[in-house]
C-alpha atoms as a PDB file:
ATOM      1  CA  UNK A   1      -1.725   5.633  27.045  1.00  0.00           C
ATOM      2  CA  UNK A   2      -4.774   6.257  25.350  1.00  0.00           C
ATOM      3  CA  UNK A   3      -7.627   4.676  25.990  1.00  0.00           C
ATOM      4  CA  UNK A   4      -8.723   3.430  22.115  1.00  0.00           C
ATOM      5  CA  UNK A   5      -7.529  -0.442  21.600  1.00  0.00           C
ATOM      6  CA  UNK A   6      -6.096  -0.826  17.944  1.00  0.00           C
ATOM      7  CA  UNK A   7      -5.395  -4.551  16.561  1.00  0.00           C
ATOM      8  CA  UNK A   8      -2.776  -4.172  13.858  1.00  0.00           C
ATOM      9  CA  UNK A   9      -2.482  -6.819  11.508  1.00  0.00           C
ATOM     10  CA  UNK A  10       0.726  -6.757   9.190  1.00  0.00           C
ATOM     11  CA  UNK A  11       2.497  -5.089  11.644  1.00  0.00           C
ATOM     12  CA  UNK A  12       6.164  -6.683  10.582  1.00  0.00           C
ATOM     13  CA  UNK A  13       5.619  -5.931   7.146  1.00  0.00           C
ATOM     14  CA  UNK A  14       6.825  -2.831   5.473  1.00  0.00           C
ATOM     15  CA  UNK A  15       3.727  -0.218   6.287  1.00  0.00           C
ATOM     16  CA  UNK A  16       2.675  -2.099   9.344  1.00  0.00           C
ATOM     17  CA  UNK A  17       6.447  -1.654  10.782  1.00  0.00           C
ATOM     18  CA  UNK A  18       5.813   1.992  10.324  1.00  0.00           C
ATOM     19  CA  UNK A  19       2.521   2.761  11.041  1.00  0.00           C
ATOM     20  CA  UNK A  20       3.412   0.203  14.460  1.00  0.00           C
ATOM     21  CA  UNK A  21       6.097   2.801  15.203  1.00  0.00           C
ATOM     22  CA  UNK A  22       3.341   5.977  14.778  1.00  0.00           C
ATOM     23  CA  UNK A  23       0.655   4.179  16.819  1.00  0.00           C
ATOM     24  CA  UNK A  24       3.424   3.455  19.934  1.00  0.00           C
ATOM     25  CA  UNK A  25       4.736   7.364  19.784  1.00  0.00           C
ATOM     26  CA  UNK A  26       1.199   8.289  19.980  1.00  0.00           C
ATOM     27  CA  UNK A  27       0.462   6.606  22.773  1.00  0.00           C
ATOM     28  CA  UNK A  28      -2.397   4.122  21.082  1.00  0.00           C
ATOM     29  CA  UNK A  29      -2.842   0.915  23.036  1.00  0.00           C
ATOM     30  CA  UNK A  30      -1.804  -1.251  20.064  1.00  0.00           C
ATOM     31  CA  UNK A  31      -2.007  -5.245  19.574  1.00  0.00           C
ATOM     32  CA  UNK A  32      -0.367  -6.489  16.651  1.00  0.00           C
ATOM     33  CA  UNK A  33      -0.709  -9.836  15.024  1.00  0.00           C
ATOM     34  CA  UNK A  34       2.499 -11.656  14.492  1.00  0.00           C
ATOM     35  CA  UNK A  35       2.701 -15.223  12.292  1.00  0.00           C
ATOM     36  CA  UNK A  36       5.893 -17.006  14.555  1.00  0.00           C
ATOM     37  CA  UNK A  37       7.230 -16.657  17.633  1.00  0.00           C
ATOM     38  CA  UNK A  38      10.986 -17.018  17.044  1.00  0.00           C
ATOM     39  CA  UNK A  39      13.026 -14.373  15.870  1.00  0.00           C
ATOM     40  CA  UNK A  40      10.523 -11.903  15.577  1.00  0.00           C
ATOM     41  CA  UNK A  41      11.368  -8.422  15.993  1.00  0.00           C
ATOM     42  CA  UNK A  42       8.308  -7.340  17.493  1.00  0.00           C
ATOM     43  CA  UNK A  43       9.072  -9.907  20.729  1.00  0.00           C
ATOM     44  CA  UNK A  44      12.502  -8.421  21.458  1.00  0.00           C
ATOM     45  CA  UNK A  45      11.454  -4.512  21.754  1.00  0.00           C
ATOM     46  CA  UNK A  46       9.077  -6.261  24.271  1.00  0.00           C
ATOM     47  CA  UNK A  47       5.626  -4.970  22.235  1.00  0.00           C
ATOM     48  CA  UNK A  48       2.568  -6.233  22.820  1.00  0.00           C
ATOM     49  CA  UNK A  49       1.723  -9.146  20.018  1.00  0.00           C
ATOM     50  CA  UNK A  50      -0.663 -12.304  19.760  1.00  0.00           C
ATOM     51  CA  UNK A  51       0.978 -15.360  18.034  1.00  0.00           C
ATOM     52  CA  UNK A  52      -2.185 -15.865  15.640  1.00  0.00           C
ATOM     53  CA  UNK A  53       0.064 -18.582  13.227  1.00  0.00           C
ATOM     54  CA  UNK A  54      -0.506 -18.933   9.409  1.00  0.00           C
ATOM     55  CA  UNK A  55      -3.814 -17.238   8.096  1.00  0.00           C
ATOM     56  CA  UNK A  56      -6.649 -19.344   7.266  1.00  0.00           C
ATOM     57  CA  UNK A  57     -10.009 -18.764   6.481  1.00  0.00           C
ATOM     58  CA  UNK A  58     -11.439 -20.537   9.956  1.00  0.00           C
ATOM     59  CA  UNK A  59      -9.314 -18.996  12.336  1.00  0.00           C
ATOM     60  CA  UNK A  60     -10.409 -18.007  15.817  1.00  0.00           C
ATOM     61  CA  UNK A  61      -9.736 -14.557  16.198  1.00  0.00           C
ATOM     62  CA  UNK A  62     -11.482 -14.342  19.723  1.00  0.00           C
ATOM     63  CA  UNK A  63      -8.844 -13.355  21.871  1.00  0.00           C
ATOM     64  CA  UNK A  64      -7.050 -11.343  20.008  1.00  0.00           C
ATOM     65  CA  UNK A  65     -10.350  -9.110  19.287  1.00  0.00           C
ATOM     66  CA  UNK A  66     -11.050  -9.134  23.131  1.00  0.00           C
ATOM     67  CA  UNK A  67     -11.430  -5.095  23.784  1.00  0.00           C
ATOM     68  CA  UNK A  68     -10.378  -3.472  20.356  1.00  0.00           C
ATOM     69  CA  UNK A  69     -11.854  -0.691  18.993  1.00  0.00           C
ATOM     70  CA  UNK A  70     -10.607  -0.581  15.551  1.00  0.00           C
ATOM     71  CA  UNK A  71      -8.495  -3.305  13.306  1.00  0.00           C
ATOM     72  CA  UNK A  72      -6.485  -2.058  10.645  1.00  0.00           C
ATOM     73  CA  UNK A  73      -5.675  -5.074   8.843  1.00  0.00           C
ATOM     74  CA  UNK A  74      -3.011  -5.138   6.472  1.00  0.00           C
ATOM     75  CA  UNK A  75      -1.885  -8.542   6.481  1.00  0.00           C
ATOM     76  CA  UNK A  76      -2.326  -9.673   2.860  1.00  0.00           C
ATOM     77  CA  UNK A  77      -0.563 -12.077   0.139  1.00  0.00           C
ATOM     78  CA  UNK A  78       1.458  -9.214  -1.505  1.00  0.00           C
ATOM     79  CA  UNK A  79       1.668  -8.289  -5.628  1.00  0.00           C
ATOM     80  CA  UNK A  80       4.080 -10.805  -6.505  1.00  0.00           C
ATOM     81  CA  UNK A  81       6.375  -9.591  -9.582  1.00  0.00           C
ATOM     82  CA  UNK A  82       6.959 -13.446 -10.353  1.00  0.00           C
ATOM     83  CA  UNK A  83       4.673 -15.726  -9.978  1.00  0.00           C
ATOM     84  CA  UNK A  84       5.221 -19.249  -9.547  1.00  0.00           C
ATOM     85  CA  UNK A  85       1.757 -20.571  -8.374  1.00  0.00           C
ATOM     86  CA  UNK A  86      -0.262 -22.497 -10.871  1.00  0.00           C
ATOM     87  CA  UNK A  87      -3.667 -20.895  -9.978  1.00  0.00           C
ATOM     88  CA  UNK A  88      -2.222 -17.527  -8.410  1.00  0.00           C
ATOM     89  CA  UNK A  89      -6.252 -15.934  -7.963  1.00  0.00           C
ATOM     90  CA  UNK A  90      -6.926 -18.931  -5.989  1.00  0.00           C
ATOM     91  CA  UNK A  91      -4.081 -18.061  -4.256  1.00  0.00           C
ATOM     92  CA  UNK A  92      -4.262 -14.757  -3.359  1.00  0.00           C
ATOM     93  CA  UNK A  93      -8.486 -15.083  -2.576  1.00  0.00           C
ATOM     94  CA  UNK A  94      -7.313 -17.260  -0.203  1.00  0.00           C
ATOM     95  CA  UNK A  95      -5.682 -14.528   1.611  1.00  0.00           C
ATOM     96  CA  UNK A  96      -6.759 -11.533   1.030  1.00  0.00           C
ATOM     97  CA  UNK A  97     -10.640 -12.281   0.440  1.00  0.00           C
ATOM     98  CA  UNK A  98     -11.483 -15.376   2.459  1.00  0.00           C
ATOM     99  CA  UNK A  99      -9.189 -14.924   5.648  1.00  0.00           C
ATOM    100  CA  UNK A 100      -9.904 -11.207   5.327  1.00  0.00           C
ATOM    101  CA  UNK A 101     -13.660 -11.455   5.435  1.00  0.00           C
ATOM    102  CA  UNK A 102     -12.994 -13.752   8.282  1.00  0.00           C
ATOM    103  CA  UNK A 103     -11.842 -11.192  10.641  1.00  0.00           C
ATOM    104  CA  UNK A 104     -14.377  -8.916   9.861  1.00  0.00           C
ATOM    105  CA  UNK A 105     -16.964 -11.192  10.416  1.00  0.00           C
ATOM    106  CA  UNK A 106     -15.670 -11.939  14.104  1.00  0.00           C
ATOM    107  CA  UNK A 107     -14.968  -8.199  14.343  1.00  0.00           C
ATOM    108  CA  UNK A 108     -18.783  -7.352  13.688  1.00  0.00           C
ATOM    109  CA  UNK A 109     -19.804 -10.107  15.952  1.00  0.00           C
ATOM    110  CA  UNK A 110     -17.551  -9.098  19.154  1.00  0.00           C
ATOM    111  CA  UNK A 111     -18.131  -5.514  19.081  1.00  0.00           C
ATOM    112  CA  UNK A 112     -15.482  -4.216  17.115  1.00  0.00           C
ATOM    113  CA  UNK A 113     -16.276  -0.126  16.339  1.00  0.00           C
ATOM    114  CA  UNK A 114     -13.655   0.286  13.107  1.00  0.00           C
ATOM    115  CA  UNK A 115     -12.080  -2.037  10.560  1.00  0.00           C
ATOM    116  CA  UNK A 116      -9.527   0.103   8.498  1.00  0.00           C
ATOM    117  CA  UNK A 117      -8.367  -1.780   5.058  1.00  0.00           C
ATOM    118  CA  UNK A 118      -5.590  -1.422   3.344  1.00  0.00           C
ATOM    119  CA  UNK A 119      -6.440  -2.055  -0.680  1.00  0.00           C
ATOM    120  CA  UNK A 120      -4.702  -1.092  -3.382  1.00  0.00           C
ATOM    121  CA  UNK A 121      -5.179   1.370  -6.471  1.00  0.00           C
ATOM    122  CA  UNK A 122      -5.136  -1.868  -8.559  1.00  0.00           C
ATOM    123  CA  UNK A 123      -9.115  -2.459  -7.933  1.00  0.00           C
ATOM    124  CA  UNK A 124      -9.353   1.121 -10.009  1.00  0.00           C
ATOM    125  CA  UNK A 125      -7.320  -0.300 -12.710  1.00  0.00           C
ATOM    126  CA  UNK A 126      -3.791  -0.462 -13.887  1.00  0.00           C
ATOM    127  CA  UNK A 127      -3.199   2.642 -16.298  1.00  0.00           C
ATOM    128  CA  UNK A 128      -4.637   6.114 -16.673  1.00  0.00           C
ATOM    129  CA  UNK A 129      -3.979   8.698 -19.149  1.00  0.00           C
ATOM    130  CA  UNK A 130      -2.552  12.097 -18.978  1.00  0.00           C
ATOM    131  CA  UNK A 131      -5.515  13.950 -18.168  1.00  0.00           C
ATOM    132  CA  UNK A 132      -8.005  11.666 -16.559  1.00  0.00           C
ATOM    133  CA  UNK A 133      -6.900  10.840 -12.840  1.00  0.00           C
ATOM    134  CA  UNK A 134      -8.428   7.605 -10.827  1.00  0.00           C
ATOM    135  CA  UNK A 135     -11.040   8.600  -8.252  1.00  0.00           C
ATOM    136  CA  UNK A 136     -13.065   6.861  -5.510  1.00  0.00           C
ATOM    137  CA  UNK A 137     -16.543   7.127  -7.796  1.00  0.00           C
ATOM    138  CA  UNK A 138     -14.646   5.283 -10.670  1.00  0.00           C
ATOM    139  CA  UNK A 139     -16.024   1.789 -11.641  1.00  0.00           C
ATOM    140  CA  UNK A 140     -13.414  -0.663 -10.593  1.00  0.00           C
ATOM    141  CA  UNK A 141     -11.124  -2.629 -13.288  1.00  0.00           C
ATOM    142  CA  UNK A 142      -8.860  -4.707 -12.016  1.00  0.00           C
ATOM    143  CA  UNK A 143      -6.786  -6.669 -14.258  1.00  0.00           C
ATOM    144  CA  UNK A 144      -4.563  -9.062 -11.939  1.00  0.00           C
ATOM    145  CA  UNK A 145      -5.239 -11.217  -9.485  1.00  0.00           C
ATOM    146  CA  UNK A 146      -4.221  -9.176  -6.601  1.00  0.00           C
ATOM    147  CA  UNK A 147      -5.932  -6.160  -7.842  1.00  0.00           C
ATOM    148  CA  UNK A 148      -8.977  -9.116  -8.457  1.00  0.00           C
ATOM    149  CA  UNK A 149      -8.485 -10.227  -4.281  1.00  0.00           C
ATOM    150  CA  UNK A 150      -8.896  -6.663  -3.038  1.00  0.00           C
ATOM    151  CA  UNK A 151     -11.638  -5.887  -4.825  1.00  0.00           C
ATOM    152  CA  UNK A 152     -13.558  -9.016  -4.247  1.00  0.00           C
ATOM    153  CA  UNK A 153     -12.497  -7.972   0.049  1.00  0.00           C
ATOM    154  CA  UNK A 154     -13.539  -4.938  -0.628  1.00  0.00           C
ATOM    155  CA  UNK A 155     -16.931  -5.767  -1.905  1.00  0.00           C
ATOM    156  CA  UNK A 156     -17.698  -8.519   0.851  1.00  0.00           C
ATOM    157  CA  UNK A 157     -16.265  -5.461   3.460  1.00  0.00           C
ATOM    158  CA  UNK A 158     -19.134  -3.219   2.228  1.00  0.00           C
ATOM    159  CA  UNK A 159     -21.419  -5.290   2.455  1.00  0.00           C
ATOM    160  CA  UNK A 160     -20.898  -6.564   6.431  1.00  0.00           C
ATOM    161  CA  UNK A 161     -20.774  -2.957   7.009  1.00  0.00           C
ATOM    162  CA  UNK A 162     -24.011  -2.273   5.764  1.00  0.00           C
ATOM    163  CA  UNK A 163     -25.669  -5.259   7.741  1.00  0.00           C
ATOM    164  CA  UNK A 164     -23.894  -4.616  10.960  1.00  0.00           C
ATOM    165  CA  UNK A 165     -22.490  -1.717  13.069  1.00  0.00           C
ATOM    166  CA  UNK A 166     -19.112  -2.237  11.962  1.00  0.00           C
ATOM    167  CA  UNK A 167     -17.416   1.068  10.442  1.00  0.00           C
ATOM    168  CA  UNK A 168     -15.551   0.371   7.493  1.00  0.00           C
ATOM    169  CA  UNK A 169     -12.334   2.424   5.877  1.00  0.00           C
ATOM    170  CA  UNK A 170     -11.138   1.517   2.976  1.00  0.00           C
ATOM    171  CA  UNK A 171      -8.219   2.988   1.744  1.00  0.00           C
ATOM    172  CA  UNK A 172      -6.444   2.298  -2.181  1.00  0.00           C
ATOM    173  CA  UNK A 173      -2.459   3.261  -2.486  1.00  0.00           C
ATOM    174  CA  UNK A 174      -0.776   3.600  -5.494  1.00  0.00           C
ATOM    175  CA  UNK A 175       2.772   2.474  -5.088  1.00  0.00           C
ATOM    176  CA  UNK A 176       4.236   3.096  -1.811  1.00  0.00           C
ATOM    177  CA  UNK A 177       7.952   3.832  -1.097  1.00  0.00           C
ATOM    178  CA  UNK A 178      10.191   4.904   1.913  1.00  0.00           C
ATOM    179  CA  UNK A 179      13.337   3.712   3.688  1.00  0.00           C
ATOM    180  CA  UNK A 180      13.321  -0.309   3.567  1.00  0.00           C
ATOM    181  CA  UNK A 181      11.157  -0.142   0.150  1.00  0.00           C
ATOM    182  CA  UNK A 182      11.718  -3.017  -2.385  1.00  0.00           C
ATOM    183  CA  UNK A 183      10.302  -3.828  -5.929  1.00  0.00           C
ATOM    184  CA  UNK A 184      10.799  -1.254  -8.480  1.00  0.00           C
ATOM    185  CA  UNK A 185      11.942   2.216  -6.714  1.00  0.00           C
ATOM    186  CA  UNK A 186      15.296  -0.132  -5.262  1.00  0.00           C
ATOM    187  CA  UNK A 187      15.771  -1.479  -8.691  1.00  0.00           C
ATOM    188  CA  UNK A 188      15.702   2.080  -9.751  1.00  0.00           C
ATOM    189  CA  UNK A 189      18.368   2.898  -6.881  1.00  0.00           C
ATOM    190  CA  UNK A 190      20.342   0.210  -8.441  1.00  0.00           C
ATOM    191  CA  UNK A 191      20.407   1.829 -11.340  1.00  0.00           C
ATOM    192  CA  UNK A 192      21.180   5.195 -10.589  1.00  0.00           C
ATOM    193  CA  UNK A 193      24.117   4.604  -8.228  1.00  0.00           C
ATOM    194  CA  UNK A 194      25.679   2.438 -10.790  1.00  0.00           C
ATOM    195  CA  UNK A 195      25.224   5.416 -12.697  1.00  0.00           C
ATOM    196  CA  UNK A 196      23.993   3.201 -15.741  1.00  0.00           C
ATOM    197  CA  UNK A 197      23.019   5.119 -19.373  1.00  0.00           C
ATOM    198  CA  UNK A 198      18.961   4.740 -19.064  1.00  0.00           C
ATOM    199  CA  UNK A 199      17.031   4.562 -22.682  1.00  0.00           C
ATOM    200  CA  UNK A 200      13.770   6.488 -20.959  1.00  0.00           C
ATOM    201  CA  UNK A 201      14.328  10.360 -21.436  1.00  0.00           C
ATOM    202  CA  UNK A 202      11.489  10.230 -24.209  1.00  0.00           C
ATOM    203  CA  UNK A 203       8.932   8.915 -21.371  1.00  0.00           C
ATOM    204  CA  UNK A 204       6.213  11.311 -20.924  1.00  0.00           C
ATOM    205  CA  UNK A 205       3.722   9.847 -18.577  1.00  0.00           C
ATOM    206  CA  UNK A 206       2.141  11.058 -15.120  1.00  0.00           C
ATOM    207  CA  UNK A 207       2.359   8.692 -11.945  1.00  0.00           C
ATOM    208  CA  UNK A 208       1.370   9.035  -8.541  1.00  0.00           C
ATOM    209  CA  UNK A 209       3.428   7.667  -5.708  1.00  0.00           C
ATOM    210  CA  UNK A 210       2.666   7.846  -2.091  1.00  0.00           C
ATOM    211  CA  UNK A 211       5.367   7.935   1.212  1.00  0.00           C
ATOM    212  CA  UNK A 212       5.025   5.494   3.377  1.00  0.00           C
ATOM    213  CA  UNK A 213       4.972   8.227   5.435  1.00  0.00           C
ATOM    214  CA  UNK A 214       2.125  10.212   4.146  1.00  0.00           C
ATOM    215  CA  UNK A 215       0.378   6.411   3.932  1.00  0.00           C
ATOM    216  CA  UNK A 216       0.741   5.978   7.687  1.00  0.00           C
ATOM    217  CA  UNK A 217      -0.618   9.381   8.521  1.00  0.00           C
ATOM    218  CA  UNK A 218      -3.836   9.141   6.442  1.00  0.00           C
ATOM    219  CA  UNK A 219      -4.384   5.502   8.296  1.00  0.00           C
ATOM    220  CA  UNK A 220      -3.987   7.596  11.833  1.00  0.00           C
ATOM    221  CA  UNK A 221      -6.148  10.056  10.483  1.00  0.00           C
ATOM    222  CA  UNK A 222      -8.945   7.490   9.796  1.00  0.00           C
ATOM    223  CA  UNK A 223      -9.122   5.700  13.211  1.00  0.00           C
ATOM    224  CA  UNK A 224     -11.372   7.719  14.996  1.00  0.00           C
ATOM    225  CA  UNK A 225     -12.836  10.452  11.907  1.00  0.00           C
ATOM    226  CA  UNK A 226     -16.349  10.463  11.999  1.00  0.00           C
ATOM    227  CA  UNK A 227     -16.121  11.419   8.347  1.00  0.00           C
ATOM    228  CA  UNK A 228     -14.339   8.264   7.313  1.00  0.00           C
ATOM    229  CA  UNK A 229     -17.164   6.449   8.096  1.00  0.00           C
ATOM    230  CA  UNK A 230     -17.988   3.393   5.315  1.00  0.00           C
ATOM    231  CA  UNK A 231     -15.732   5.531   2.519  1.00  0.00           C
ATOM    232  CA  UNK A 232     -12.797   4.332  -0.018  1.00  0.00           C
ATOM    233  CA  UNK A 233     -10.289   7.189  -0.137  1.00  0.00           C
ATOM    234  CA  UNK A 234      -7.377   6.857  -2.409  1.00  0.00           C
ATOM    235  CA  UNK A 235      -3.938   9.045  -1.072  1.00  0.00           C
ATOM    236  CA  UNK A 236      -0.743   9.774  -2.763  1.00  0.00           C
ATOM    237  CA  UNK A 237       1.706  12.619  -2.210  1.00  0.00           C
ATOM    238  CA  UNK A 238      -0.565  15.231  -4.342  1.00  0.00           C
ATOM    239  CA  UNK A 239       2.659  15.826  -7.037  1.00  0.00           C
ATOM    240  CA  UNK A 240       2.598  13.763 -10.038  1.00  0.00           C
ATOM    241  CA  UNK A 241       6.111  12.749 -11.843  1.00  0.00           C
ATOM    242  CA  UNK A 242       6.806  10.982 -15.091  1.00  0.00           C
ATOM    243  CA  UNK A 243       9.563   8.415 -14.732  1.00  0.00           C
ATOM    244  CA  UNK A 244      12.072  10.665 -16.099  1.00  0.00           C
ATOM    245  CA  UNK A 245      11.130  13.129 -13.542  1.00  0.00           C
ATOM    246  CA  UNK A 246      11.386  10.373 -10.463  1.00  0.00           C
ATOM    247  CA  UNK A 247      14.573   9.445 -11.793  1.00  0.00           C
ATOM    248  CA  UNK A 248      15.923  12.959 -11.950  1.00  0.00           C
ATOM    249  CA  UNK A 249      14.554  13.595  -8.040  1.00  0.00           C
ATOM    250  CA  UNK A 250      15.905  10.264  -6.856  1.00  0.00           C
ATOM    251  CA  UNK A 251      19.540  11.038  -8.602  1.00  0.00           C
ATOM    252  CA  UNK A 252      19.613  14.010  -6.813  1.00  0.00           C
ATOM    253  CA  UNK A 253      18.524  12.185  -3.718  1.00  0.00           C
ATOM    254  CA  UNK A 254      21.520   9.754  -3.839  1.00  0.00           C
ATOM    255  CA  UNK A 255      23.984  12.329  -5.009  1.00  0.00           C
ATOM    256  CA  UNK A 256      24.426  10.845  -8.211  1.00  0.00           C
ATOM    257  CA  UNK A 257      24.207  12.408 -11.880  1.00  0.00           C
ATOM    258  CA  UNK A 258      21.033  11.265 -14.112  1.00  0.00           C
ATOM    259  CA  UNK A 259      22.338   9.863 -17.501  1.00  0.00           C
ATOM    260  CA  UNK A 260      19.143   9.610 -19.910  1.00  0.00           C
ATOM    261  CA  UNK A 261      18.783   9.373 -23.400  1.00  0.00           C
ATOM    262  CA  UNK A 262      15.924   9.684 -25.556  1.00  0.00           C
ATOM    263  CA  UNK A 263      14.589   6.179 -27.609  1.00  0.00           C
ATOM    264  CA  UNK A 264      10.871   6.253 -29.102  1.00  0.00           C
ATOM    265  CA  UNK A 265       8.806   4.567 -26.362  1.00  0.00           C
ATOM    266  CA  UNK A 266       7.509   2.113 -29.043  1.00  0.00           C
ATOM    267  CA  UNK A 267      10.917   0.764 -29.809  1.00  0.00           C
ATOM    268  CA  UNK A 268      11.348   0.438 -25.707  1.00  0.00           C
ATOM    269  CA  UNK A 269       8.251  -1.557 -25.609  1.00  0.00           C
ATOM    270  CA  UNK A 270       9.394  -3.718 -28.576  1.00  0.00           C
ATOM    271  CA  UNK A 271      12.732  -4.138 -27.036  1.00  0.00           C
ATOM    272  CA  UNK A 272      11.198  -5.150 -23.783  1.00  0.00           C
ATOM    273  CA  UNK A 273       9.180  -7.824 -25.474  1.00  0.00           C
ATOM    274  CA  UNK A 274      11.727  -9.762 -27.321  1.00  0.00           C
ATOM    275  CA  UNK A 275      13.715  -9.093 -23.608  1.00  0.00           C
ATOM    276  CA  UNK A 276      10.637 -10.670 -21.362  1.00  0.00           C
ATOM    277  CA  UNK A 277      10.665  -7.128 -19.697  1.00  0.00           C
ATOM    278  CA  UNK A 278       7.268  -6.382 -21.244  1.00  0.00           C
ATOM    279  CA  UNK A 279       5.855  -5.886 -18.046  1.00  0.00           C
ATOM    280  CA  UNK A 280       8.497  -3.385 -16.700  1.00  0.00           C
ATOM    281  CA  UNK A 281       8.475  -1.209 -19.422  1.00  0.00           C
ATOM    282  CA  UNK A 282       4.782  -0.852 -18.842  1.00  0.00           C
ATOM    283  CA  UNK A 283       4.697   0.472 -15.787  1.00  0.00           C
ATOM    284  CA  UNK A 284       7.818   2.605 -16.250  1.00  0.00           C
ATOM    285  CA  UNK A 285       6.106   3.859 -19.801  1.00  0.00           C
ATOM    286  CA  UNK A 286       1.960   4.041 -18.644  1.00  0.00           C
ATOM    287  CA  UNK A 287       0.401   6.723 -16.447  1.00  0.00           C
ATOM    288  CA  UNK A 288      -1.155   5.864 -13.451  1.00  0.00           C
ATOM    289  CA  UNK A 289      -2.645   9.112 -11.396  1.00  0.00           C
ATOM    290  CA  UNK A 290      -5.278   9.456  -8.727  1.00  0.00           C
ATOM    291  CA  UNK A 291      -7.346  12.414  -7.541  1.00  0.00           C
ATOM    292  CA  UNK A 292      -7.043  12.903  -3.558  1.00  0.00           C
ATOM    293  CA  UNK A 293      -9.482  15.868  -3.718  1.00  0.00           C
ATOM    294  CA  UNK A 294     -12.006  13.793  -2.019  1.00  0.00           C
ATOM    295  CA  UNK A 295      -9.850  12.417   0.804  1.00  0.00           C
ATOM    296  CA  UNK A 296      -8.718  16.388   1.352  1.00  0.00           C
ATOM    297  CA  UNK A 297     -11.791  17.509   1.351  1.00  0.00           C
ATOM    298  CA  UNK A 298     -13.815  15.243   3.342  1.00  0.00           C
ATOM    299  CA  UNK A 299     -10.932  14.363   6.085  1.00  0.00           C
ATOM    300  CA  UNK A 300      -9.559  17.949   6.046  1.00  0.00           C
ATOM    301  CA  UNK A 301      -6.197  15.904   5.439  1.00  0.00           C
ATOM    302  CA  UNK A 302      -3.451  16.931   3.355  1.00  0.00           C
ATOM    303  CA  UNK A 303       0.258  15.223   2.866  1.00  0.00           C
ATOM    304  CA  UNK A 304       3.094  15.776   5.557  1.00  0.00           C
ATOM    305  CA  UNK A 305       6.213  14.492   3.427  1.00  0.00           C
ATOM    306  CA  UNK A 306       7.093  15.710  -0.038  1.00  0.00           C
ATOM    307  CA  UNK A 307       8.528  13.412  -2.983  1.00  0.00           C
ATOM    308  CA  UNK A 308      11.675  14.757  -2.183  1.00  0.00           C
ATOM    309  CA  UNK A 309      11.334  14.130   1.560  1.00  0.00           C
ATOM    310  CA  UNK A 310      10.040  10.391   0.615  1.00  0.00           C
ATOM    311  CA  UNK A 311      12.863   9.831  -1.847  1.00  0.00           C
ATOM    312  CA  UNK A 312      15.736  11.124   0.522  1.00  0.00           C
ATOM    313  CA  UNK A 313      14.724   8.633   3.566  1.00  0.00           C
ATOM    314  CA  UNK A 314      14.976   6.171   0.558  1.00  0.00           C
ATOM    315  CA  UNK A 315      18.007   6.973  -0.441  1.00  0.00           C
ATOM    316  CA  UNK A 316      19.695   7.404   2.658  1.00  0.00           C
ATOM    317  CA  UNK A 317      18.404   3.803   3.776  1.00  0.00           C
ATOM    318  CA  UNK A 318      19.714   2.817   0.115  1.00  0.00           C
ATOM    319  CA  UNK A 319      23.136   4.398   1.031  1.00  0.00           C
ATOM    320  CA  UNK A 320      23.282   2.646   4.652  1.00  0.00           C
END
């Protein structure tokens, strides 16, 4: 067992569940944050967890910092695709800022070396075009109110880390997929292996994706780097697809043909309007690309999984 304490926050959700799995093959001594008691997965494979309840912006995180090294929080109210909250920013400050910056504080306070952060690309913005990629030096634009809550964390992050010892990671995904992945790459799925006629061959956009895998090795990669130090690195899988392209790759993934045919992207948008899918089409029409030169480069880190790799765990957890 290795001697560096790591608290995990998140740790049932979808990266925490994997990066939990990486951390206990390595040997880490890991203590991850669980919500309830009952039924919780992490209790029956007899891991060790702290019952910390709901998240709130006074809660006593003593004990559960008591010996860590590092936190890698990635707890977080989650981009919700429909929102039903009357004042969602409230909302999701709530969570992500206030009960973030919480932590932190108490980290700082008790000792704690390392706080890793899991943001999202969202504080860059929510669309590029084809030839100018996102990058850690751009001036943030976030749009929503969950791109809004990280940045706001991110900013109150920076500056506890520059009036206290605490070392500070933050780290901005684009979309993240891998077996057990939900939102927009399932619906995809759904589509393909119902082998449905798709009106987006005449999409030509550039998007970055990023394996959960690849995400989960970049986060290991940052716990002890001395050149991680107080940086915001942004990660994907370093290939680029438009969505006709990810559709084509994830077909092949599930063994099933790729129908597409080819409708002016303006008529898709207006389509999607009168349809209330004006959102979807969006994101399935926009680019959205980042430059990883600077996590490379200063980490010496580079991508273990391909897109096709990524997109065949998915599909074979799809298939299951």
């Amino acid at each position: 067992m290795r001697s560096h304490r790591i608290l995990l926050t998140g740790a049932t959700g979808f990266v925490g569940a994997n990066l939990l799995e990486r951390l206990i093959t390595e040997n880490y001594a890991v203590l991850a944050t669980v919500r309830h008691l009952a039924t919780n997965p992490l209790i029956h494979q007899n891991l060790d967890y702290i019952c910390m309840g709901e998240l709130t912006s006074s809660l006593n995180w003593s004990k559960a910092l008591d010996g860590i090294d590092t936190v890698i929080h990635l707890a977080a109210r989650a981009h919700v695709m429909s929102e039903h909250k009357l004042d969602p920013l409230s909302e999701y400050r709530r969570i992500n800022v206030d009960c973030t910056l919480n932590l932190a504080r108490q980290a700082a306070k008790l000792g704690v070396k390392r706080f890793i952060y899991l943001s999202s690309i969202k504080v860059n913005g929510e669309v590029t075009d084809l030839n100018t990629p996102f990058t850690p030096k751009d001036i943030p634009q976030p749009q929503d109110s969950y791109g809004i809550s990280k940045y706001e964390a991110e900013i109150g992050l920076l500056v506890l880390a520059n009036n206290s010892d605490l070392e500070l990671v933050i780290i901005r995904p684009p979309l993240i997929y891998g077996a057990g992945v939900k939102g927009n790459i399932l619906t995809m799925m759904r589509w393909l292996s119902r082998q449905i006629i798709l009106p987006l061959g005449a999409i030509r956009n550039r998007r970055s994706l990023v394996s959960v895998d690849n995400l989960v090795d970049l986060i290991v990669c940052c716990i002890d780097h001395p050149s991680a130090v107080n940086q915001v690195f942004l990660v994907s899988d370093e290939e680029d697809l438009s969505t006709p392209e990810l559709l084509h790759r994830m077909g092949k993934a599930l063994n099933k043909p790729t129908y597409l045919i080819s409708i002016p992207v303006g008529l898709l948008k207006f389509c999607a309007l009168l349809l209330g899918k004006r959102h979807l089409m969006e994101r399935l029409c926009s680019s959205l690309w980042v430059d990883i030169s600077k996590t490379q480069n200063l980490l010496g880190w580079s991508p273990i999984s391909s897109v096709d790799e990524g997109l065949r765990k998915c599909a074979d957890d799809f298939i299951r």
